[in-house]
C-alpha atoms as a PDB file:
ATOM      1  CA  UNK A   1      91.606 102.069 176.993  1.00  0.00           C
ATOM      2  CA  UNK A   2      95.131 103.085 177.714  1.00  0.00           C
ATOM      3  CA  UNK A   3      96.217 103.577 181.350  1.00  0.00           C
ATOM      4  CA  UNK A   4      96.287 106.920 182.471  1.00  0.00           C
ATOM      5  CA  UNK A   5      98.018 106.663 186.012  1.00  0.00           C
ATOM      6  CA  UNK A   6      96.395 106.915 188.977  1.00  0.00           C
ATOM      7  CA  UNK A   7      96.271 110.620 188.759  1.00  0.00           C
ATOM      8  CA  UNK A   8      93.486 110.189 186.675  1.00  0.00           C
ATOM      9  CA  UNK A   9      91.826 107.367 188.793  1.00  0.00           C
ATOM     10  CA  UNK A  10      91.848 109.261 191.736  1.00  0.00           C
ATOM     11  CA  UNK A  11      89.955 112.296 189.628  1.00  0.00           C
ATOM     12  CA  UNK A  12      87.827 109.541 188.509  1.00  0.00           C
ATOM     13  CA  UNK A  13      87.094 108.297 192.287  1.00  0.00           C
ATOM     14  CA  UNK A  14      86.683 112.093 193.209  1.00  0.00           C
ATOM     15  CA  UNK A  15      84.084 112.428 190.652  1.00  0.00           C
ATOM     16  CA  UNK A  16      82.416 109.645 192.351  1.00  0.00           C
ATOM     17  CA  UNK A  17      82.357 110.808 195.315  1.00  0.00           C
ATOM     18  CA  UNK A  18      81.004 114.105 194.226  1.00  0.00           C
ATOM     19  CA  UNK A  19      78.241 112.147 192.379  1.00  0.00           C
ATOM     20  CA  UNK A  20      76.918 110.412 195.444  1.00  0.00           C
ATOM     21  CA  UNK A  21      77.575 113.670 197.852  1.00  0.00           C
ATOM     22  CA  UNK A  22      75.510 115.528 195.595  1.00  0.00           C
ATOM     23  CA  UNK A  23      72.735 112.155 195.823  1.00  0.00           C
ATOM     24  CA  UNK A  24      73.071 112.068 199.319  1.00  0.00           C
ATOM     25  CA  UNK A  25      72.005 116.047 199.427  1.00  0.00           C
ATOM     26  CA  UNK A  26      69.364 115.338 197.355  1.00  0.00           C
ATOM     27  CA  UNK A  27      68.119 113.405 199.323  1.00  0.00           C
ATOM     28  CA  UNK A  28      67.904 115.123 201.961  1.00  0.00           C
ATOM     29  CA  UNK A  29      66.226 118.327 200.207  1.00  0.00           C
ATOM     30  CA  UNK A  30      63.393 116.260 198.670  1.00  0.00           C
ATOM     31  CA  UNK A  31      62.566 114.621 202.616  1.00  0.00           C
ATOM     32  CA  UNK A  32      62.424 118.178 203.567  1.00  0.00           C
ATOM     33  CA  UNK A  33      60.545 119.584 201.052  1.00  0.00           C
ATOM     34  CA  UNK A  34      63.506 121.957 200.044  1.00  0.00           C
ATOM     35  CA  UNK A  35      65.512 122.863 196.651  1.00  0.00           C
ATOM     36  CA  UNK A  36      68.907 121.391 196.063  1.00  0.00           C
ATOM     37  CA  UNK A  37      70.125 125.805 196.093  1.00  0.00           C
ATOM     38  CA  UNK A  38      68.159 125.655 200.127  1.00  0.00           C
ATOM     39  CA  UNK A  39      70.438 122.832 201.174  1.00  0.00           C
ATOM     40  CA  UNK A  40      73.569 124.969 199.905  1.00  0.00           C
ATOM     41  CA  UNK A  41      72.459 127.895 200.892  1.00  0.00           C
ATOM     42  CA  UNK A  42      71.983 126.169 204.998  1.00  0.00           C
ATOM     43  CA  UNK A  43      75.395 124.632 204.130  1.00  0.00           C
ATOM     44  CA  UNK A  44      76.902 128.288 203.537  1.00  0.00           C
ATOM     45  CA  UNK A  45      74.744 129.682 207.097  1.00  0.00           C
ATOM     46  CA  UNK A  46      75.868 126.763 209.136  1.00  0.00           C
ATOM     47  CA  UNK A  47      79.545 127.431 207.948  1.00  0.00           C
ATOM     48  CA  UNK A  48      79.298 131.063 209.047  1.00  0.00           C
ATOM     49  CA  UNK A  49      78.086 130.219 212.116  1.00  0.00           C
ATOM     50  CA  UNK A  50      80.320 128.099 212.927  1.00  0.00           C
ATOM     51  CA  UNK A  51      82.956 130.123 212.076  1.00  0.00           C
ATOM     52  CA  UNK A  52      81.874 133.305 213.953  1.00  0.00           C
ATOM     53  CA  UNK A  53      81.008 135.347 210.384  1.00  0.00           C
ATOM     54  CA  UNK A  54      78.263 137.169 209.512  1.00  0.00           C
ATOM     55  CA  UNK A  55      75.954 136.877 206.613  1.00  0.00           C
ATOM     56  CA  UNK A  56      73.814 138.984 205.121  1.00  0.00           C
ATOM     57  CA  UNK A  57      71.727 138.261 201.702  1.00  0.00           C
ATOM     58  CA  UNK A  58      73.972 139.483 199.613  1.00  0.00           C
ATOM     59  CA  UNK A  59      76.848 137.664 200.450  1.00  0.00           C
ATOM     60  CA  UNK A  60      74.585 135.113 200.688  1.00  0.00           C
ATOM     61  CA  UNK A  61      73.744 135.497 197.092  1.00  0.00           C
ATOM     62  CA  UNK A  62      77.005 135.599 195.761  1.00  0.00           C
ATOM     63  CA  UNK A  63      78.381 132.327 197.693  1.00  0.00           C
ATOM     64  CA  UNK A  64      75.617 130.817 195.845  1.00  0.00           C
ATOM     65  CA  UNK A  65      75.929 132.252 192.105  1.00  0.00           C
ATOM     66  CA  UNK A  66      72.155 134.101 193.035  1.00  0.00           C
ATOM     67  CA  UNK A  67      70.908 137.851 191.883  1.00  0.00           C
ATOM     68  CA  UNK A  68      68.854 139.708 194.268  1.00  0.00           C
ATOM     69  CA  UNK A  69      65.489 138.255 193.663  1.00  0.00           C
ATOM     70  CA  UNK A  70      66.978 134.842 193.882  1.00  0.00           C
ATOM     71  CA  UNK A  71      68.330 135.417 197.344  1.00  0.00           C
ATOM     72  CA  UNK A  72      65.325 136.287 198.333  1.00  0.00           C
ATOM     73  CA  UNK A  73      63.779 133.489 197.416  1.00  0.00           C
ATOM     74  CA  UNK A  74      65.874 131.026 199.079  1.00  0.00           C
ATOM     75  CA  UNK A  75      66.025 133.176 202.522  1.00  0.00           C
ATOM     76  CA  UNK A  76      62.277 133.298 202.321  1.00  0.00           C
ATOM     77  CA  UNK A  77      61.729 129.619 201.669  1.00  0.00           C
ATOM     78  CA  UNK A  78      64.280 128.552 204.889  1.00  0.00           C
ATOM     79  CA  UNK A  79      62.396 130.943 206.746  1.00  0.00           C
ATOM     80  CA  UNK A  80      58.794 129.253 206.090  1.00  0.00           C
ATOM     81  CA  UNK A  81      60.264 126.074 206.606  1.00  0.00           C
ATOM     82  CA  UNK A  82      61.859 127.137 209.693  1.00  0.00           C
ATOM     83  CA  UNK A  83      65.305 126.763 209.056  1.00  0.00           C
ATOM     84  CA  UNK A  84      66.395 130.601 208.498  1.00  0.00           C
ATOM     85  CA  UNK A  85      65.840 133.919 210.242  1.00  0.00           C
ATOM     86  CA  UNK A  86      66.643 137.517 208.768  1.00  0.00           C
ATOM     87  CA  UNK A  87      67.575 139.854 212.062  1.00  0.00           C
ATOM     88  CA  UNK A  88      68.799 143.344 212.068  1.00  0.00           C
ATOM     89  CA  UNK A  89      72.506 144.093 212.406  1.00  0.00           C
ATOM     90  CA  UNK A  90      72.949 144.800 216.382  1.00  0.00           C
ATOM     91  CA  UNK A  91      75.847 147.573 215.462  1.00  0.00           C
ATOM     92  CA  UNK A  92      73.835 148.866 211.926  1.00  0.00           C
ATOM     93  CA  UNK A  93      70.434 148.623 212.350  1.00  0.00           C
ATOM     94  CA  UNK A  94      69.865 149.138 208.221  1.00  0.00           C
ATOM     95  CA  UNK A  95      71.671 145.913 207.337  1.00  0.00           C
ATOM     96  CA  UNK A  96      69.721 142.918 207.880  1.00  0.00           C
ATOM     97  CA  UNK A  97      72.002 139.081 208.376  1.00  0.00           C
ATOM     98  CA  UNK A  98      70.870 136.066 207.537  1.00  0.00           C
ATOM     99  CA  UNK A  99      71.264 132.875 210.347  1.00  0.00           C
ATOM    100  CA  UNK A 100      70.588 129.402 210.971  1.00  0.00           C
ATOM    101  CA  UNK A 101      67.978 127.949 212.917  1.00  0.00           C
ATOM    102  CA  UNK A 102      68.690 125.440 215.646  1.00  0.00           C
ATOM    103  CA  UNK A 103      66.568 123.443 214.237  1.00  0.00           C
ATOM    104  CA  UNK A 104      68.169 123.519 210.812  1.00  0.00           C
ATOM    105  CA  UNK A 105      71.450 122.424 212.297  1.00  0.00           C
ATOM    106  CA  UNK A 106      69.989 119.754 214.278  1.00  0.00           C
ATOM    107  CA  UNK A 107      68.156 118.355 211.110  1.00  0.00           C
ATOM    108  CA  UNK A 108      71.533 118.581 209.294  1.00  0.00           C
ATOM    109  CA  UNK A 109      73.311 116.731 211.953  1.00  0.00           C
ATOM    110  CA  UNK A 110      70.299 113.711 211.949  1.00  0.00           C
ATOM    111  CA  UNK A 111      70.854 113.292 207.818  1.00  0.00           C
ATOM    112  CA  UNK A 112      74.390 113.665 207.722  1.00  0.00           C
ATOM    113  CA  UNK A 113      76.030 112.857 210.861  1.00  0.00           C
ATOM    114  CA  UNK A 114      76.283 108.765 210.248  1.00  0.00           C
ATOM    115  CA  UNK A 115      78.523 110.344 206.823  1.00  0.00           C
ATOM    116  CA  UNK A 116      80.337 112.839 208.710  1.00  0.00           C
ATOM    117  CA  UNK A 117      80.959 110.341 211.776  1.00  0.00           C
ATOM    118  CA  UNK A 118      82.671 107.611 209.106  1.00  0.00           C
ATOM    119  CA  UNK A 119      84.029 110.356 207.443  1.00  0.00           C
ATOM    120  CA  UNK A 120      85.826 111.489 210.313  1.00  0.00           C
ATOM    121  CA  UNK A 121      86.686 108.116 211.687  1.00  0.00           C
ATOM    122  CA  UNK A 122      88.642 107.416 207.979  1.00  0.00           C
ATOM    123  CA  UNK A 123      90.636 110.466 208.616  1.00  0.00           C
ATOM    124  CA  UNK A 124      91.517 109.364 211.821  1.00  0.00           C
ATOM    125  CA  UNK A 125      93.700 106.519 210.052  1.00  0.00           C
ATOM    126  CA  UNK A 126      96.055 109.108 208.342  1.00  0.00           C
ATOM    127  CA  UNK A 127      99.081 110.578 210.043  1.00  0.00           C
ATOM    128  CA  UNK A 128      99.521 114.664 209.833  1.00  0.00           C
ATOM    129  CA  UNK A 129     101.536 114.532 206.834  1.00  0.00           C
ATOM    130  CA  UNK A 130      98.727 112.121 205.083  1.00  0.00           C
ATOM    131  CA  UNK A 131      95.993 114.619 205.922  1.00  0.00           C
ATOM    132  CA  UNK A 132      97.948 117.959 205.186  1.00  0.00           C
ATOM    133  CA  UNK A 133      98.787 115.638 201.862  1.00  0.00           C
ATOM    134  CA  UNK A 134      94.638 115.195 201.654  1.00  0.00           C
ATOM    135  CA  UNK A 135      93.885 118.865 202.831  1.00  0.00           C
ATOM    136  CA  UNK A 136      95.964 120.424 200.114  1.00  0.00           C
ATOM    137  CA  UNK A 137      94.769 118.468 197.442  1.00  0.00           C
ATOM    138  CA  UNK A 138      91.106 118.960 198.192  1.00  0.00           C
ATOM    139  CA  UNK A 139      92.039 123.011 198.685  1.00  0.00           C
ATOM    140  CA  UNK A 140      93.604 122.625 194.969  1.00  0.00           C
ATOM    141  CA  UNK A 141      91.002 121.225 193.226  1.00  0.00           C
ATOM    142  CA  UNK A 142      88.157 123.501 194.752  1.00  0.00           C
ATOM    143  CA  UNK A 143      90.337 126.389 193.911  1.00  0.00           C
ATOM    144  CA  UNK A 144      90.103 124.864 190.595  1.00  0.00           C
ATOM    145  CA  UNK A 145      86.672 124.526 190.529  1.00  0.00           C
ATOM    146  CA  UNK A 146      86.138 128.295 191.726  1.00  0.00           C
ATOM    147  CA  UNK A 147      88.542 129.491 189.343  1.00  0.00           C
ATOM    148  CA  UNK A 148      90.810 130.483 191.886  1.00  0.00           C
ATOM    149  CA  UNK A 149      94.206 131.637 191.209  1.00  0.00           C
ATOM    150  CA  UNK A 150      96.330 129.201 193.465  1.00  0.00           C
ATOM    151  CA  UNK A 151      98.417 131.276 196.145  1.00  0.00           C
ATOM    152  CA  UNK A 152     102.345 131.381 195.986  1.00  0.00           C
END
């Protein structure tokens, strides 16, 4: 096979990585009795949360490529297992969110935080330009992924 630079090997090593991510979150959804769509839809509640957003179903829904029905599914599923709660906007009482359980997060954290810990301490080995370098690379390519126009 002809070499193809190590552009192409680090797409190859990304791949990869995706590949055992994507094992690794498997994982973790069959030991808790969940669907591989629960585990992204937690993924896209515990990112709200943590950044101070709301959520309501239908955003929800379209983070996660859902119709209505679908959403529903999925928020009612989290919620029997615990993991979810629907409550009523405090400032419009028709719109209902969407948030994380404690206990969701603190599941997450006991699966994932040995990954996340190495992960971070691997970063920690990169100066600022490395990890702006690493940063806008992994922006790029899920841009990419999304279809996403890059911005100028």
């Amino acid at each position: 096979m002809k070499d193809q630079g190590p552009e192409v090997e680090i797409i190859h090593l990304l791949r990869a990585v995706t590949v055992e991510l994507g094992l690794h979150s498997a994982r973790f959804a069959n030991e808790n009795s969940m669907h591989a769509t629960d585990v992204r839809a937690l993924i896209c509640l515990m990112d709200a949360h943590r950044d101070g957003t709301e959520m309501t179903a239908g955003r929800l829904g379209g983070l996660l490529g859902l119709n209505s029905a679908g959403t529903t599914a999925v928020v009612d599923r989290l919620e029997r297992l615990g993991h979810a709660r629907r409550v009523r906007d405090g400032r419009d009482r028709r719109r209902v969110l969407v948030e994380v359980e404690k206990r969701a997060v603190e599941l997450g954290q006991a699966f994932f935080g040995s990954l996340i810990g190495r992960s971070v301490e691997l970063l920690r080995g990169y100066d600022e330009r490395e990890l702006a370098a690493i940063r806008g690379f992994l922006t790029g390519v899920r841009e990419a992924a999304s279809g996403a126009e890059p911005d100028v």
